[in-house]
PDB file of N, CA and C in Angstrom:
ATOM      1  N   UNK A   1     -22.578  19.985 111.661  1.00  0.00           N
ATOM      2  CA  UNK A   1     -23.656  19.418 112.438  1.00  0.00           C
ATOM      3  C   UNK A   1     -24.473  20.535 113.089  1.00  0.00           C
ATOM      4  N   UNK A   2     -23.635  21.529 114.163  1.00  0.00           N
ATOM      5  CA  UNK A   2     -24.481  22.810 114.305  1.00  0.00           C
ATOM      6  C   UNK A   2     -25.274  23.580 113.102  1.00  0.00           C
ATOM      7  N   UNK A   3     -24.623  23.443 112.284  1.00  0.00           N
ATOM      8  CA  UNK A   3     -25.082  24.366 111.250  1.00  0.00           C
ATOM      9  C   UNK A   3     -26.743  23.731 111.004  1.00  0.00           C
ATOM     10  N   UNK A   4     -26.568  22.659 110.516  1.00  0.00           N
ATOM     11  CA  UNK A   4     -28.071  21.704 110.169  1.00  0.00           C
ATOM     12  C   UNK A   4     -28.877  21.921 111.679  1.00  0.00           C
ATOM     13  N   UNK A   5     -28.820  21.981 112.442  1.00  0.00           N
ATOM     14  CA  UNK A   5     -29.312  21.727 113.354  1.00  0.00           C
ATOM     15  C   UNK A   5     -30.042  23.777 113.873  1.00  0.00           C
ATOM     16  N   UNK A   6     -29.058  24.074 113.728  1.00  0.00           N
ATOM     17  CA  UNK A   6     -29.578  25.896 113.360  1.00  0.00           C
ATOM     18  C   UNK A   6     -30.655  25.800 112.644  1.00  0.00           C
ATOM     19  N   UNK A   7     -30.574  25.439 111.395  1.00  0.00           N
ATOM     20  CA  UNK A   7     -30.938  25.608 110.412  1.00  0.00           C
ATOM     21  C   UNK A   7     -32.287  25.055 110.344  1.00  0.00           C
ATOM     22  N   UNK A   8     -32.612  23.925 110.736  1.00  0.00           N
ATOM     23  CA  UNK A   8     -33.811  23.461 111.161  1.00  0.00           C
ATOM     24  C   UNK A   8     -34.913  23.705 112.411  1.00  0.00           C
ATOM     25  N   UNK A   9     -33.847  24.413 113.620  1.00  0.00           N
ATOM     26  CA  UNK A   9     -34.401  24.665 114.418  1.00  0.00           C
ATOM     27  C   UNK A   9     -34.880  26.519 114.031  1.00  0.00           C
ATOM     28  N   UNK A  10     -34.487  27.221 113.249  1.00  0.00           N
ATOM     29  CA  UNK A  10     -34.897  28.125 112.514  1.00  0.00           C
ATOM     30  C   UNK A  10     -36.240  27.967 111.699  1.00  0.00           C
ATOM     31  N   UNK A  11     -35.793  26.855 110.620  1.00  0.00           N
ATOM     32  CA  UNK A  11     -36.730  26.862 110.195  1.00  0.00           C
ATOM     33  C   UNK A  11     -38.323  26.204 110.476  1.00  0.00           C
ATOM     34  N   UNK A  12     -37.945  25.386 111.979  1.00  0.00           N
ATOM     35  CA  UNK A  12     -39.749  24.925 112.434  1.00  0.00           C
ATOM     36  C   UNK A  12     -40.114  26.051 113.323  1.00  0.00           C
ATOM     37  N   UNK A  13     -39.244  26.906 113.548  1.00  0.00           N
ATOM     38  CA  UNK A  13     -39.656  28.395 114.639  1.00  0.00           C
ATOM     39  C   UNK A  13     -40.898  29.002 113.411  1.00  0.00           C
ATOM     40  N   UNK A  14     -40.210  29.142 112.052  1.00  0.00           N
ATOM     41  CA  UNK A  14     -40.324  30.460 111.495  1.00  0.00           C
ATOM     42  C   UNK A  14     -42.020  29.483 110.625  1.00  0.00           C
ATOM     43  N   UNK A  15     -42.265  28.616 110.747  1.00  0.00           N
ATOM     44  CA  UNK A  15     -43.261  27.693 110.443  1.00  0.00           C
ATOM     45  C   UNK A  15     -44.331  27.718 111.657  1.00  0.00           C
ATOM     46  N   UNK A  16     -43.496  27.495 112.746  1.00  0.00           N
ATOM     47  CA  UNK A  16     -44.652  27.637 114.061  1.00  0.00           C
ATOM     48  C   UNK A  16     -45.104  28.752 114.009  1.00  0.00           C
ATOM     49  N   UNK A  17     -44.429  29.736 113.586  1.00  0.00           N
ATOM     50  CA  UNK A  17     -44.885  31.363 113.934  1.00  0.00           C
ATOM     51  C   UNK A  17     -45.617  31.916 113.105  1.00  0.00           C
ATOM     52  N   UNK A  18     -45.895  31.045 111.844  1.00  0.00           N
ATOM     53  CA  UNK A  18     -46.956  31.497 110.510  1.00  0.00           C
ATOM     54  C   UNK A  18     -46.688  31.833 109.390  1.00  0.00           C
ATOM     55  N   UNK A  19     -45.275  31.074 109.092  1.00  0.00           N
ATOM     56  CA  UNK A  19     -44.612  31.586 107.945  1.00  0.00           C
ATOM     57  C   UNK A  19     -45.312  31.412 106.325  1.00  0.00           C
ATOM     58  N   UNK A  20     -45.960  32.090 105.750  1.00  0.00           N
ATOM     59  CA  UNK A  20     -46.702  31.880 104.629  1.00  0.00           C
ATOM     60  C   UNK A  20     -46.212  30.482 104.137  1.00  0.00           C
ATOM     61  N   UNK A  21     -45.114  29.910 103.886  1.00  0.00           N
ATOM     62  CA  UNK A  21     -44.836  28.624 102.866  1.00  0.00           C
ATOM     63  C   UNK A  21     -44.493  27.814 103.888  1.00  0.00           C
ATOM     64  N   UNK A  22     -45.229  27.068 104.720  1.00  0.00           N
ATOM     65  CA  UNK A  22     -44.855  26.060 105.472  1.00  0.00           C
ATOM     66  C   UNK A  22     -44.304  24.879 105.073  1.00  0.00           C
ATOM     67  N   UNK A  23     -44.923  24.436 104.013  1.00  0.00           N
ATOM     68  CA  UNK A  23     -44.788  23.032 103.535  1.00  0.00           C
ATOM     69  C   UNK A  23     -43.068  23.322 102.178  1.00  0.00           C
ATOM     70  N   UNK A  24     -43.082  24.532 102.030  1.00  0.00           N
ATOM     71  CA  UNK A  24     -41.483  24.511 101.316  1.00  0.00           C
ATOM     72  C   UNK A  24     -40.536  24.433 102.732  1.00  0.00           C
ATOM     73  N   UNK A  25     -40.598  25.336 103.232  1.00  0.00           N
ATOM     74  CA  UNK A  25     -39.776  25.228 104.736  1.00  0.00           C
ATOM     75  C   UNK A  25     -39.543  24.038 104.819  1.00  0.00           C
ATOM     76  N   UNK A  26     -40.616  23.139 105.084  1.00  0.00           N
ATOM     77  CA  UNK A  26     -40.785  21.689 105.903  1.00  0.00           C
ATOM     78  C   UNK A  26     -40.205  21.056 105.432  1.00  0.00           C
ATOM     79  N   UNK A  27     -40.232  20.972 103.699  1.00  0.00           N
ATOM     80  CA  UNK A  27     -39.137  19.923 102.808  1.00  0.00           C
ATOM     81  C   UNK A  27     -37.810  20.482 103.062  1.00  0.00           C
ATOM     82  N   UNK A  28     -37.628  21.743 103.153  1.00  0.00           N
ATOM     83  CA  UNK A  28     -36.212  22.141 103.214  1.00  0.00           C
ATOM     84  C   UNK A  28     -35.224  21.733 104.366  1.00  0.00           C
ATOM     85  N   UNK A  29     -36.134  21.647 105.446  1.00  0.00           N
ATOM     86  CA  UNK A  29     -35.398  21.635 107.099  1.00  0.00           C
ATOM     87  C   UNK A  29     -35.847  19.230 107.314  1.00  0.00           C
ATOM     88  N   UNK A  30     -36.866  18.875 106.373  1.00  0.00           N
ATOM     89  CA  UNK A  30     -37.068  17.918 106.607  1.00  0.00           C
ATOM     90  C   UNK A  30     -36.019  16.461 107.129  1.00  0.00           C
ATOM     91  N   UNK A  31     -35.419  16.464 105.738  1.00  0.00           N
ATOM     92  CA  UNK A  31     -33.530  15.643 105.619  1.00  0.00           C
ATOM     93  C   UNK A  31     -33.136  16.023 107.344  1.00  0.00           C
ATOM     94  N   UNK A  32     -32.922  16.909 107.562  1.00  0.00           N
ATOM     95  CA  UNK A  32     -31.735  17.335 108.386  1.00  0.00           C
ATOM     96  C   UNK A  32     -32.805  16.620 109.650  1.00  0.00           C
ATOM     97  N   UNK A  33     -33.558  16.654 110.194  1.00  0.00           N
ATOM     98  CA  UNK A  33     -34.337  16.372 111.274  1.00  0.00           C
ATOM     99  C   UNK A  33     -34.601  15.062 111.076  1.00  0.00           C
ATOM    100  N   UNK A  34     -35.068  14.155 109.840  1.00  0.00           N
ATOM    101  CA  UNK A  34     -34.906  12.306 109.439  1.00  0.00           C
ATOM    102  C   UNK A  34     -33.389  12.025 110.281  1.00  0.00           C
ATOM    103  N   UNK A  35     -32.174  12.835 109.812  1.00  0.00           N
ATOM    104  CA  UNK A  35     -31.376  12.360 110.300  1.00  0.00           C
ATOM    105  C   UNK A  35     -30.906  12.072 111.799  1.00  0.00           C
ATOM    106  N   UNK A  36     -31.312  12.989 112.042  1.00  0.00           N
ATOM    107  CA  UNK A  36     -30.706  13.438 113.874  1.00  0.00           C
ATOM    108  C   UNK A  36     -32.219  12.585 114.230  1.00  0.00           C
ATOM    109  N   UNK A  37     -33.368  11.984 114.026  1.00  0.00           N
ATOM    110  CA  UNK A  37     -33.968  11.177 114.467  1.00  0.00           C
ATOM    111  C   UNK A  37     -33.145  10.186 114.602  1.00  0.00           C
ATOM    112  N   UNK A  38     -32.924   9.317 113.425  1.00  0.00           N
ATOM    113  CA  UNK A  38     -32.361   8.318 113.341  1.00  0.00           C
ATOM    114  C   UNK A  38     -31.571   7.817 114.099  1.00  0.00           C
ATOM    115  N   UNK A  39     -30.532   9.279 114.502  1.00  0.00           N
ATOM    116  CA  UNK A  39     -29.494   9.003 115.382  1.00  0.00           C
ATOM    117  C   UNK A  39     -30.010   9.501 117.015  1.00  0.00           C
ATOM    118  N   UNK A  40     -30.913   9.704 117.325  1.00  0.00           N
ATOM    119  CA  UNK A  40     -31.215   9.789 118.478  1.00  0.00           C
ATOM    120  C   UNK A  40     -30.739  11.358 119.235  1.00  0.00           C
ATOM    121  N   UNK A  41     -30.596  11.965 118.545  1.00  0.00           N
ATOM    122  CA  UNK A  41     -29.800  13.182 118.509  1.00  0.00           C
ATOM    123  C   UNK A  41     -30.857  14.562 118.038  1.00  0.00           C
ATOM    124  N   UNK A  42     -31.972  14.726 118.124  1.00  0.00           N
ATOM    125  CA  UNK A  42     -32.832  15.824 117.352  1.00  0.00           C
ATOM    126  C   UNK A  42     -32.359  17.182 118.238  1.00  0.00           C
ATOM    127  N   UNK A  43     -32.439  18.380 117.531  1.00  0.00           N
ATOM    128  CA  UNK A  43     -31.848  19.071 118.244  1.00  0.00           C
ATOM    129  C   UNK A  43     -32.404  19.662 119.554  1.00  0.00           C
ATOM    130  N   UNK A  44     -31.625  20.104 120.347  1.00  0.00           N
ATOM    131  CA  UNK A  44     -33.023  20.583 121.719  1.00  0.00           C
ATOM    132  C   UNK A  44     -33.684  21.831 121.375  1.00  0.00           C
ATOM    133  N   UNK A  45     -35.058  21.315 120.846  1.00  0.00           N
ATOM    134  CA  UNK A  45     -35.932  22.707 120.824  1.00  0.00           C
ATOM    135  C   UNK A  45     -37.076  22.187 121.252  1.00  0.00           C
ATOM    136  N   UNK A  46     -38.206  22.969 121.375  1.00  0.00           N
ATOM    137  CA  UNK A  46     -38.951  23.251 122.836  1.00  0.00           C
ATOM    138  C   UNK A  46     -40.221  21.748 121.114  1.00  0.00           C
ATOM    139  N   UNK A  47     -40.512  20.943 122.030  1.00  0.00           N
ATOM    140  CA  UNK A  47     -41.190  19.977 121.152  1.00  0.00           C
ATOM    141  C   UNK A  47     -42.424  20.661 120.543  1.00  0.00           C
ATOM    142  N   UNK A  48     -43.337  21.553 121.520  1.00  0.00           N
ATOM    143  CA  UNK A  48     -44.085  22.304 120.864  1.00  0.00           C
ATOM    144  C   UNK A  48     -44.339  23.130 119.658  1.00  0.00           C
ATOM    145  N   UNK A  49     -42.856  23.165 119.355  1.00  0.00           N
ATOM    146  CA  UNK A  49     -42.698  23.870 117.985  1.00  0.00           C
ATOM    147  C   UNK A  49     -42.400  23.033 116.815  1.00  0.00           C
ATOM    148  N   UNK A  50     -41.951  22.062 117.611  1.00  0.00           N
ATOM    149  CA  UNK A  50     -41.523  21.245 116.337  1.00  0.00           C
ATOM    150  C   UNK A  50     -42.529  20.555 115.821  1.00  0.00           C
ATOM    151  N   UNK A  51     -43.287  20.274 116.809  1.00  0.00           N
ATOM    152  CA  UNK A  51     -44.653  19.544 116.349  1.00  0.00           C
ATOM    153  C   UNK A  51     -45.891  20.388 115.601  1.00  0.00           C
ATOM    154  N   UNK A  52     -46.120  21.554 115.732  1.00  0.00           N
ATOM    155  CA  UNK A  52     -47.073  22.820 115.302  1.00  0.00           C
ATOM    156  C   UNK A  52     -46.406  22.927 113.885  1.00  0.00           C
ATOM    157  N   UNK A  53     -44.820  22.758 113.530  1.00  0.00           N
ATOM    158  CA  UNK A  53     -44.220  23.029 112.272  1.00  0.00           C
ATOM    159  C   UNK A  53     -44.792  21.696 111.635  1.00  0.00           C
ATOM    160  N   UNK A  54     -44.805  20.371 112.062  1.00  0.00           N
ATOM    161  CA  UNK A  54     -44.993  19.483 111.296  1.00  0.00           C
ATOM    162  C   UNK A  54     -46.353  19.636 111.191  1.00  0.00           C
ATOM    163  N   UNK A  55     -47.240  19.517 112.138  1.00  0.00           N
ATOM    164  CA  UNK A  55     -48.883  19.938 111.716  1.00  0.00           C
ATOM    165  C   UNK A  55     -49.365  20.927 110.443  1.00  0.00           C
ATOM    166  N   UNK A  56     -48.072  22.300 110.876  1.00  0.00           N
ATOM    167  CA  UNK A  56     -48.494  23.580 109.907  1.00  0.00           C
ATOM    168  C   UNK A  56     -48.188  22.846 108.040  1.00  0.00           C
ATOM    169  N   UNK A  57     -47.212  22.334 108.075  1.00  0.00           N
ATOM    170  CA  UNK A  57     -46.608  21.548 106.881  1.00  0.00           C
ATOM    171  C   UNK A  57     -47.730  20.440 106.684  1.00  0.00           C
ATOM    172  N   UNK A  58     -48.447  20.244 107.376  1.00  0.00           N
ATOM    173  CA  UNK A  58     -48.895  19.072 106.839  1.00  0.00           C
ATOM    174  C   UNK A  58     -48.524  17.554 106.951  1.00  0.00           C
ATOM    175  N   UNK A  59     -47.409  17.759 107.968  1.00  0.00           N
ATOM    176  CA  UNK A  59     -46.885  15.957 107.821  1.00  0.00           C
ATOM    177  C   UNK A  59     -47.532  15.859 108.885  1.00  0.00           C
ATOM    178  N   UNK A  60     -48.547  15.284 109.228  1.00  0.00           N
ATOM    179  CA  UNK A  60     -48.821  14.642 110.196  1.00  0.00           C
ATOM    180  C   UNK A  60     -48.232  13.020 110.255  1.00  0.00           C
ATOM    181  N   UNK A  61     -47.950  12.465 109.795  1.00  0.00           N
ATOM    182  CA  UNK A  61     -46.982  11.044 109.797  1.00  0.00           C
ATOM    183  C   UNK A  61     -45.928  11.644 110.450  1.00  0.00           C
ATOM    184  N   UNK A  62     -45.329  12.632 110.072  1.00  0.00           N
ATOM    185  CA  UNK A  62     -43.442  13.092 111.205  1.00  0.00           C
ATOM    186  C   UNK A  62     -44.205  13.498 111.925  1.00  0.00           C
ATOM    187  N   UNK A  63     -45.310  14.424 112.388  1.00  0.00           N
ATOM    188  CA  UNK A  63     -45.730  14.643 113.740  1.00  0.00           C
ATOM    189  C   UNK A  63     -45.989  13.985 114.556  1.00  0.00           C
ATOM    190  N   UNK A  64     -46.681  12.841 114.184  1.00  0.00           N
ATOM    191  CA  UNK A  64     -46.454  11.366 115.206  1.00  0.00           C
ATOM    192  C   UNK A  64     -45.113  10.753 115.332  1.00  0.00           C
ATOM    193  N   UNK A  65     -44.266  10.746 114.549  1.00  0.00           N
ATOM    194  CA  UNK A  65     -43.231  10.329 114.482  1.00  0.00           C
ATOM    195  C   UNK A  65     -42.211  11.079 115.714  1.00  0.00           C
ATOM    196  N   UNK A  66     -42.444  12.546 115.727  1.00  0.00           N
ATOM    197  CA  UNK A  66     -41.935  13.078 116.464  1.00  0.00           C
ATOM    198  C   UNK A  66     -42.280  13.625 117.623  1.00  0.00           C
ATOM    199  N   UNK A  67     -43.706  13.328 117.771  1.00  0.00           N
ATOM    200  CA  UNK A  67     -44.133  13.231 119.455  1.00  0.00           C
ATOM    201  C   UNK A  67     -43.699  12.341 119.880  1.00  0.00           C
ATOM    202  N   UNK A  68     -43.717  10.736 119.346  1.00  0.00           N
ATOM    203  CA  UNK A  68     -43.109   9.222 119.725  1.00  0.00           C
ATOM    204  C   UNK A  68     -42.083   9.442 120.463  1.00  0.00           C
ATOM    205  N   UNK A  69     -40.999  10.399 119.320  1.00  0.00           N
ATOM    206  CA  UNK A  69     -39.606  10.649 120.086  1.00  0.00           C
ATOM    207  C   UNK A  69     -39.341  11.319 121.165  1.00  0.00           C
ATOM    208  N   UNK A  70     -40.131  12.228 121.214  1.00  0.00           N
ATOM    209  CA  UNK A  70     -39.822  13.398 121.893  1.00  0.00           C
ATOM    210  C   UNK A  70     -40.657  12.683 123.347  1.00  0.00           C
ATOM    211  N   UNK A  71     -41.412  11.958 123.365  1.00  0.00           N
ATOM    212  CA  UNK A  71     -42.412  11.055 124.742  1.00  0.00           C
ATOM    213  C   UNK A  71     -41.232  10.012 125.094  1.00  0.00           C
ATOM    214  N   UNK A  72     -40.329   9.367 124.152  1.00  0.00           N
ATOM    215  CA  UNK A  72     -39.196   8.294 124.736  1.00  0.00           C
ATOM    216  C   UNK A  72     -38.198   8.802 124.969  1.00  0.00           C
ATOM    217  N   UNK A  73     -38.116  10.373 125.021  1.00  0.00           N
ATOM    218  CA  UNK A  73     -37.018  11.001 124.951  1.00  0.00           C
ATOM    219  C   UNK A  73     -37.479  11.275 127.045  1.00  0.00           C
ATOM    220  N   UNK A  74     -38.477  11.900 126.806  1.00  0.00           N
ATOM    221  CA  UNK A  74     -38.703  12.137 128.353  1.00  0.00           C
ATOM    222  C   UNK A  74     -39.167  11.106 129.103  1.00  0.00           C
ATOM    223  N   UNK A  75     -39.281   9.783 128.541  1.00  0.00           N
ATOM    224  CA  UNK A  75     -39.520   8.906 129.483  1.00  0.00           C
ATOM    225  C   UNK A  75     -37.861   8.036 130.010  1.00  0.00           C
ATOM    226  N   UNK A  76     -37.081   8.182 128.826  1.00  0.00           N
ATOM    227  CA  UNK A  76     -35.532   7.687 129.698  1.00  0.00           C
ATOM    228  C   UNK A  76     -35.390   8.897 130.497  1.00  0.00           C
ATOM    229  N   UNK A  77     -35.408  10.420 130.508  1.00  0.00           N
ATOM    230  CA  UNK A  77     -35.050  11.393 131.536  1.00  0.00           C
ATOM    231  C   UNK A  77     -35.974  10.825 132.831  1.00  0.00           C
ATOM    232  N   UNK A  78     -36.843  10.347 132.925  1.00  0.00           N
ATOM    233  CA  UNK A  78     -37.342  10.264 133.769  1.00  0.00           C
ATOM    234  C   UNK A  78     -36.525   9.238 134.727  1.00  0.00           C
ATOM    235  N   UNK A  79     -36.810   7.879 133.900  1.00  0.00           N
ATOM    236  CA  UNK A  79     -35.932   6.875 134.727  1.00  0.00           C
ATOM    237  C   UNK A  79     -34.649   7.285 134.673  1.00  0.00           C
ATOM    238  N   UNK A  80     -34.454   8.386 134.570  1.00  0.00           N
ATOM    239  CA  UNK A  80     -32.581   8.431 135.125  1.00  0.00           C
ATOM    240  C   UNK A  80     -32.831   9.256 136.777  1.00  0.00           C
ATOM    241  N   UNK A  81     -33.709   9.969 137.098  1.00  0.00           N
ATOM    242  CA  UNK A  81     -34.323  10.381 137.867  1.00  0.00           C
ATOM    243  C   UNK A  81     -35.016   9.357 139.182  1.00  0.00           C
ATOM    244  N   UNK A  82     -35.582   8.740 138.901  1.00  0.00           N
ATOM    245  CA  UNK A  82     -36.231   7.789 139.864  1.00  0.00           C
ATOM    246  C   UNK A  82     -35.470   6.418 140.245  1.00  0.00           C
TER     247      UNK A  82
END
């Protein structure tokens, strides 16, 4: 589970940062990040990157997909707070 989760959070760094083949990256690290959506579980990395990797790739469908999450993710932190 760490391992996938390395592995993806590697590979939307090395995509945010200008990696010539974004869109191979993106399919490669893609699977592993569908999953840990699913399960409510994505790994903790800074959303800004993850979202600039899906833009740089081209998915804009998972980039909405994963602002969605990452906005219901900080809106239960919130109400645990207030």
């Amino acid at each position: 589970m760490w391992f996938k989760r390395g592995f993806y959070i590697l590979g939307a760094r090395l995509i945010a940062d200008g990696a010539d083949t974004p869109e191979k990256i993106w399919t490669d690290i893609l699977p592993h990040i569908e999953v840990d959506m699913k399960n409510g579980m994505v790994a903790p990395i800074n959303r800004d990157i993850m979202l600039s990797a899906a833009e740089r790739a081209g998915d804009l469908k998972m980039a909405k997909k994963l602002l969605k999450y990452f906005d219901q993710k900080e809106t239960g932190r919130r109400k645990l707070f207030d």
